[in-house]
Protein backbone atom coordinates (compact mmCIF):
# COMPACT_ATOMS: atom_id res chain seq x y z
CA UNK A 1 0.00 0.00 0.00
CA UNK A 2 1.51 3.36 -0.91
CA UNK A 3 2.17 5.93 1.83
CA UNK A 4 0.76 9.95 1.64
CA UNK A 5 3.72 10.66 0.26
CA UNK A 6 4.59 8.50 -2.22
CA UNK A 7 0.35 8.95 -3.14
CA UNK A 8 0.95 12.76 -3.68
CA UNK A 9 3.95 11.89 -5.93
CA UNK A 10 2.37 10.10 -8.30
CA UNK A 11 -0.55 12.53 -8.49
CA UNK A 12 1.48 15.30 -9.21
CA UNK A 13 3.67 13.15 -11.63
CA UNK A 14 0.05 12.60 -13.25
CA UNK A 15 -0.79 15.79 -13.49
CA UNK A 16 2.08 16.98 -15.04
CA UNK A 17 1.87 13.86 -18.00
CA UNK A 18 -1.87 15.43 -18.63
CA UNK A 19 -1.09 18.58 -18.80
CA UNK A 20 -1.78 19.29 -22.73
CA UNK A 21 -4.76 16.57 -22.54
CA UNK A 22 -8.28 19.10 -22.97
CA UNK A 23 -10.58 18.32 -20.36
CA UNK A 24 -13.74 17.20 -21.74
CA UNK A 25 -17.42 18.38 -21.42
CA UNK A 26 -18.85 15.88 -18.59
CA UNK A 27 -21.31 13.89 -20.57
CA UNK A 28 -19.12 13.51 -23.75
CA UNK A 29 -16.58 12.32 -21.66
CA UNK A 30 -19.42 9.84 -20.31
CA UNK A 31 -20.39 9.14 -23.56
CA UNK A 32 -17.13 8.37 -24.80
CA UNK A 33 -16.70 5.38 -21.97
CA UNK A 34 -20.23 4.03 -22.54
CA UNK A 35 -18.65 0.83 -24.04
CA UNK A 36 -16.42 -0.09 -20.90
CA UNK A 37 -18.20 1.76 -18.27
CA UNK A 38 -19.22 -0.57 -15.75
CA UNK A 39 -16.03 -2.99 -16.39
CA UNK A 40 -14.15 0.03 -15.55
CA UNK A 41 -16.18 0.98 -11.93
CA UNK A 42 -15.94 -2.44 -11.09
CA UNK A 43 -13.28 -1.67 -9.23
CA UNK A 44 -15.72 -0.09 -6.97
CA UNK A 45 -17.52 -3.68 -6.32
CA UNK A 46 -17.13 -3.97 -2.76
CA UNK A 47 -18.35 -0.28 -2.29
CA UNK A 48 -21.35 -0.76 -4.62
CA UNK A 49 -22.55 -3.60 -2.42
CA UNK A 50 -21.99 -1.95 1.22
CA UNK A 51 -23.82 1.00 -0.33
CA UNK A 52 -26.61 -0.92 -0.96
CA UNK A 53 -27.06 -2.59 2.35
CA UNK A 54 -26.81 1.35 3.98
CA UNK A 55 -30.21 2.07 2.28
CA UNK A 56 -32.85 1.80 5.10
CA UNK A 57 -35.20 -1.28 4.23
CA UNK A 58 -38.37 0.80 4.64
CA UNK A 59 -37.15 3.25 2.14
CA UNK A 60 -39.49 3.00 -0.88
CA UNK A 61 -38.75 6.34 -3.03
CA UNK A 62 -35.08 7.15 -4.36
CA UNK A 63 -33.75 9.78 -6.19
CA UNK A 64 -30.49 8.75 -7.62
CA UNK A 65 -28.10 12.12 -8.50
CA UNK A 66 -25.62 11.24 -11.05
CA UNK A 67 -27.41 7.55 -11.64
CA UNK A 68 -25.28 6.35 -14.39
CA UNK A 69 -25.62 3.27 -15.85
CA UNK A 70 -27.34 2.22 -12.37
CA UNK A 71 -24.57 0.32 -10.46
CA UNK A 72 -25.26 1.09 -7.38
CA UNK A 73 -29.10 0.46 -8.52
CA UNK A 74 -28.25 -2.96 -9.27
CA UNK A 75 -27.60 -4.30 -6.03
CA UNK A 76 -30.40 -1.90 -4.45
CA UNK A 77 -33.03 -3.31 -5.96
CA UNK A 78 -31.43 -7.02 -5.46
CA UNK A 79 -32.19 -5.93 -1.87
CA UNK A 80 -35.69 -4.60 -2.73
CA UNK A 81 -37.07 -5.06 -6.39
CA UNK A 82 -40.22 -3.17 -5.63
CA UNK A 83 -38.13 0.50 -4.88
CA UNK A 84 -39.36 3.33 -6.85
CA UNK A 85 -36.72 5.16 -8.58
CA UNK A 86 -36.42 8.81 -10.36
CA UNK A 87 -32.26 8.59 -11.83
CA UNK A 88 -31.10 12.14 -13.21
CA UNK A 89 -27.95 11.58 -15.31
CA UNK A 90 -26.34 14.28 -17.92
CA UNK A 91 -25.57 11.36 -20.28
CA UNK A 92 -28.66 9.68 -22.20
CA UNK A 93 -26.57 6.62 -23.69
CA UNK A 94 -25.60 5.90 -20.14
CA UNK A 95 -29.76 6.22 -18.67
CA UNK A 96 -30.33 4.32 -21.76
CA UNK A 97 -28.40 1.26 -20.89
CA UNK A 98 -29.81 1.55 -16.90
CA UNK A 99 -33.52 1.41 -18.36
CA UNK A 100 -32.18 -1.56 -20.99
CA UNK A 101 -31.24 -3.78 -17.54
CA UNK A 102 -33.66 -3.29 -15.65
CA UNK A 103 -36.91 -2.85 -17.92
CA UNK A 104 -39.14 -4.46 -15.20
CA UNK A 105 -38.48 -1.75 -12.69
CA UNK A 106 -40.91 1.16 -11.15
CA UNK A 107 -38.03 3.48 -12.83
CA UNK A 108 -38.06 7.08 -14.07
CA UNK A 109 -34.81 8.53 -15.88
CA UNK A 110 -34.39 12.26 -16.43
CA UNK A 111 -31.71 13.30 -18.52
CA UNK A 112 -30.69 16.89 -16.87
CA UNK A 113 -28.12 19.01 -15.00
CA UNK A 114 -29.41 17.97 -11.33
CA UNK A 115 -28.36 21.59 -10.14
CA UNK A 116 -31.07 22.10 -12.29
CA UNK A 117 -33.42 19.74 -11.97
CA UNK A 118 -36.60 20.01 -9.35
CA UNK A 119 -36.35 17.57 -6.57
CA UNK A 120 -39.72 18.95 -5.13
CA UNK A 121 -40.49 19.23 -1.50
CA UNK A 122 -40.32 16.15 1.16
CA UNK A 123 -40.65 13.95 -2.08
CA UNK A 124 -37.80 10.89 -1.00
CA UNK A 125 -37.36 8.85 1.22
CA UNK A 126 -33.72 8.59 0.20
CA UNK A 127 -31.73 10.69 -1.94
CA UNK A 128 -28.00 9.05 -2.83
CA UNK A 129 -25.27 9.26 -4.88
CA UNK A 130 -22.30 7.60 -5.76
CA UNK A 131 -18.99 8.84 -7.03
CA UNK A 132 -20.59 11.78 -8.59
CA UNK A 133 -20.16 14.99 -6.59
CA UNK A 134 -16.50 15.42 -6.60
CA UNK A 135 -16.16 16.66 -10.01
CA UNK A 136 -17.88 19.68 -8.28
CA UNK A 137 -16.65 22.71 -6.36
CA UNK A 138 -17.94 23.44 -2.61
CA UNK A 139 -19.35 26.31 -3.60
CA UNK A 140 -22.21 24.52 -6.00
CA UNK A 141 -22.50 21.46 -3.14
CA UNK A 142 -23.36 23.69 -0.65
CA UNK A 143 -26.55 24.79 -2.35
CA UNK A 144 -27.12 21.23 -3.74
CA UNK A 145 -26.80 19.66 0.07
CA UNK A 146 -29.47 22.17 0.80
CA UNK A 147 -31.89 21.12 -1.89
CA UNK A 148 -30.98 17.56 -1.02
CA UNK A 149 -32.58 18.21 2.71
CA UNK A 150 -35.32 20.13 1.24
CA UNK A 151 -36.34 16.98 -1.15
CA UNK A 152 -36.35 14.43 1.84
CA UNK A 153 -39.18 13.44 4.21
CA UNK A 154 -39.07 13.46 7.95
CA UNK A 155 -36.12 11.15 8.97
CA UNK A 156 -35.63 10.78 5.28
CA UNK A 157 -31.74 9.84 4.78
CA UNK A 158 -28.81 10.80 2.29
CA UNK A 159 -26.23 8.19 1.18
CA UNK A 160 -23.30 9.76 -0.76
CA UNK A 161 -20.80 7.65 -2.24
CA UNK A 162 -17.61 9.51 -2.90
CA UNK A 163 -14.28 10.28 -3.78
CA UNK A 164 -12.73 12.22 -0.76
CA UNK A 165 -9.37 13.68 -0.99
CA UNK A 166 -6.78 12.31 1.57
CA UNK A 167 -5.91 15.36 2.68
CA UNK A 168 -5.71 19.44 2.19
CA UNK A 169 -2.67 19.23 0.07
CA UNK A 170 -4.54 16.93 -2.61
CA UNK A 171 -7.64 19.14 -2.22
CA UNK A 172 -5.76 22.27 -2.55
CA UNK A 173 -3.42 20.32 -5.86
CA UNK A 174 -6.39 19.53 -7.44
CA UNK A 175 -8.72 22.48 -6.94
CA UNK A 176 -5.54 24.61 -8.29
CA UNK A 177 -5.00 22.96 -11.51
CA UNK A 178 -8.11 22.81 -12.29
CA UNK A 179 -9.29 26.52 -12.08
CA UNK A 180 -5.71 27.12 -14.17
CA UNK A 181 -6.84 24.81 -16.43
CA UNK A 182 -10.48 25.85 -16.95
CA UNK A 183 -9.58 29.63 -17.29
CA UNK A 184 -6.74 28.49 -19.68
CA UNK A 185 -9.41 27.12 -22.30
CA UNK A 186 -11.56 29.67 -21.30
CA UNK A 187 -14.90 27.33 -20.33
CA UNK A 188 -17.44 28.91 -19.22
CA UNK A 189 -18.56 28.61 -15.76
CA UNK A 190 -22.09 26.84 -17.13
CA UNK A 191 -19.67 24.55 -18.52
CA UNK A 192 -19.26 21.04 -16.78
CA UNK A 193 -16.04 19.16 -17.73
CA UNK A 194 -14.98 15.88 -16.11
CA UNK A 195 -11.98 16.60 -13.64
CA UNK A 196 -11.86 15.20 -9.88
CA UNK A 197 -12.12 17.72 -7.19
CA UNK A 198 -12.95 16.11 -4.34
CA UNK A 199 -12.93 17.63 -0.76
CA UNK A 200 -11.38 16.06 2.66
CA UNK A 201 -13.58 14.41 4.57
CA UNK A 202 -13.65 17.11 7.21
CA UNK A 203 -14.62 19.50 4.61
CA UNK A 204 -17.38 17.46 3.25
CA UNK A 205 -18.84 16.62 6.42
CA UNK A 206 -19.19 20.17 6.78
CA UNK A 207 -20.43 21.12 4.31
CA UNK A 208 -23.34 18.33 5.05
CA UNK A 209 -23.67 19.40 8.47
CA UNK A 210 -24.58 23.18 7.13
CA UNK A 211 -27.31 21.97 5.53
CA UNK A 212 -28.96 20.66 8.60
CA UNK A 213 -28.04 17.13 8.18
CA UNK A 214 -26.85 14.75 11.09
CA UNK A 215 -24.01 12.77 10.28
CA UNK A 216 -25.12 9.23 11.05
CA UNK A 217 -22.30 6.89 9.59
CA UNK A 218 -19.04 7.43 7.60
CA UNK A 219 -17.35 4.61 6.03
CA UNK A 220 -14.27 5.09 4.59
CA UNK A 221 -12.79 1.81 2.25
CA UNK A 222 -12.18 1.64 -0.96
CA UNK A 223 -14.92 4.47 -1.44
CA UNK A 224 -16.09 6.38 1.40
CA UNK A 225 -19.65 6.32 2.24
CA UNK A 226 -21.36 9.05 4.51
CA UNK A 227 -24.89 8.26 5.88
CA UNK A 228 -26.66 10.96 7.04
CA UNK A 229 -30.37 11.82 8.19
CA UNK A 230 -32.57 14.64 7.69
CA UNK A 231 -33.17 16.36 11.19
CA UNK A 232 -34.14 19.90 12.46
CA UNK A 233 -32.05 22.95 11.65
C-alpha cells in the first residue's frame, strides 16, 4: 500500500503527463466510456454492495443524483425489487443502458443538469449518490446539500458515495490545476467538464452538516460512504 507521500507523488507526476490533454465536457466524456463503463467501476464492487445494504429497508422512493448506468441500482433493488426510482444523469446513452437492464423496474430517468433539476419538496425517502459529486466545487454542493434536505421526508436519509481527498494538500493540488486549467481554455462557468475535485472528509462533512443534516455513519474503504439523516435545523 503506498504511503501519503509516495500517493501525492504520483498525483502530481500525473498531473504533469496530462497537462496538454483538454478536459472534456462531462457527458461527452461519459459518452465516450459508454462501451467499458461498468467494467471500468468495477473496481468499486465492494463499495457498490456496502452502499446498498446502507439504504434503510423501509425506504421506498429514491432519487439517484448522477445515476449512471445504475450500479449502485443494481444491487439496491437485489435488496428490494419493488423500490421506486427517479435517476437524473447528464448522459442519455448511459440512462439508456440503466432502463435496458432493468426494464421491469418502477423506474423514471431524467436526462438533466441535477443543479437544475426540481427535486420537489419532502418527495424521498432517500436521496444518494455515488462517485458523482467530486467533479464539483464546494461552492455549487453547498446549495445542492441544501436542496438535497429540502427533497427528503421526515427522517428521510442521504447516502453519498464519494471520492474524498486524503488530505488538504490533494484538495488544494487539485482544486488549483483545475481553475488554471479551466480559465486556460476559457470554459465557461455553465460549462461542466470531467476533472476530480474532491474535498477532505472534514470539509465534506461540513459542508453536510450546514445543511442541517446529522451525520449518522461514515465509512471510509475503498470508497467512502457518509450516511446521514434529515433532522431539524
Amino acid at each position: 500500500m503506498k504511503t501519503q507521500k509516495e500517493y501525492l507523488q504520483g498525483l502530481r507526476q500525473w498531473l504533469c503527463d496530462t497537462a496538454d490533454v483538454p478536459l472534456e465536457e462531462m457527458a461527452s466524456f461519459f459518452d465516450n466510456r459508454l462501451s467499458d463503463y461498468e467494467e471500468r467501476m468495477s473496481v468499486w464492487e465492494k463499495s457498490y454492495k456496502l452502499f446498498a445494504q446502507l439504504i434503510p429497508s423501509e425506504c421506498q422512493k429514491i432519487l439517484d443524483l448522477g445515476c449512471g448506468t445504475g450500479l449502485e441500482l443494481d444491487r439496491i433493488w437485489k435488496k428490494n425489487p419493488d423500490i421506486e426510482v427517479t435517476g437524473v444523469d447528464l448522459c442519455q446513452g448511459m440512462l439508456e443502458k440503466l432502463v435496458e437492464k432493468h426494464s421491469d423496474k418502477r423506474f423514471t430517468p431524467v436526462c438533466q443538469d441535477y443543479f437544475k433539476y426540481d427535486f420537489g419538496n419532502e418527495q424521498w425517502d432517500a436521496v444518494i449518490s455515488f462517485e458523482s459529486f467530486h467533479h464539483f466545487l464546494p461552492e455549487r454542493k453547498k446549495g445542492l446539500y441544501s436542496k438535497i434536505y429540502s427533497s427528503l421526508r421526515t427522517d428521510g436519509v442521504f447516502v453519498l458515495g464519494d471520492y474524498i481527498a486524503c488530505c488538504d494538500e490533494e484538495e488544494e493540488l487539485l482544486r488549483t490545476v483545475y481553475l488554471e486549467r479551466r480559465k486556460q481554455s476559457d470554459i465557461p462557468d455553465d460549462c461542466f467538464v470531467h476533472f476530480d475535485i474532491p474535498l477532505n472528509m472534514e470539509h465534506e462533512k461540513d459542508l453536510i452538516e450546514e445543511a442541517g443534516f446529522a451525520v449518522e455513519k461514515i465509512l471510509d474503504e475503498d470508497a467512502a460512504i457518509i450516511v446521514c439523516r434529515k433532522g431539524g435545523k
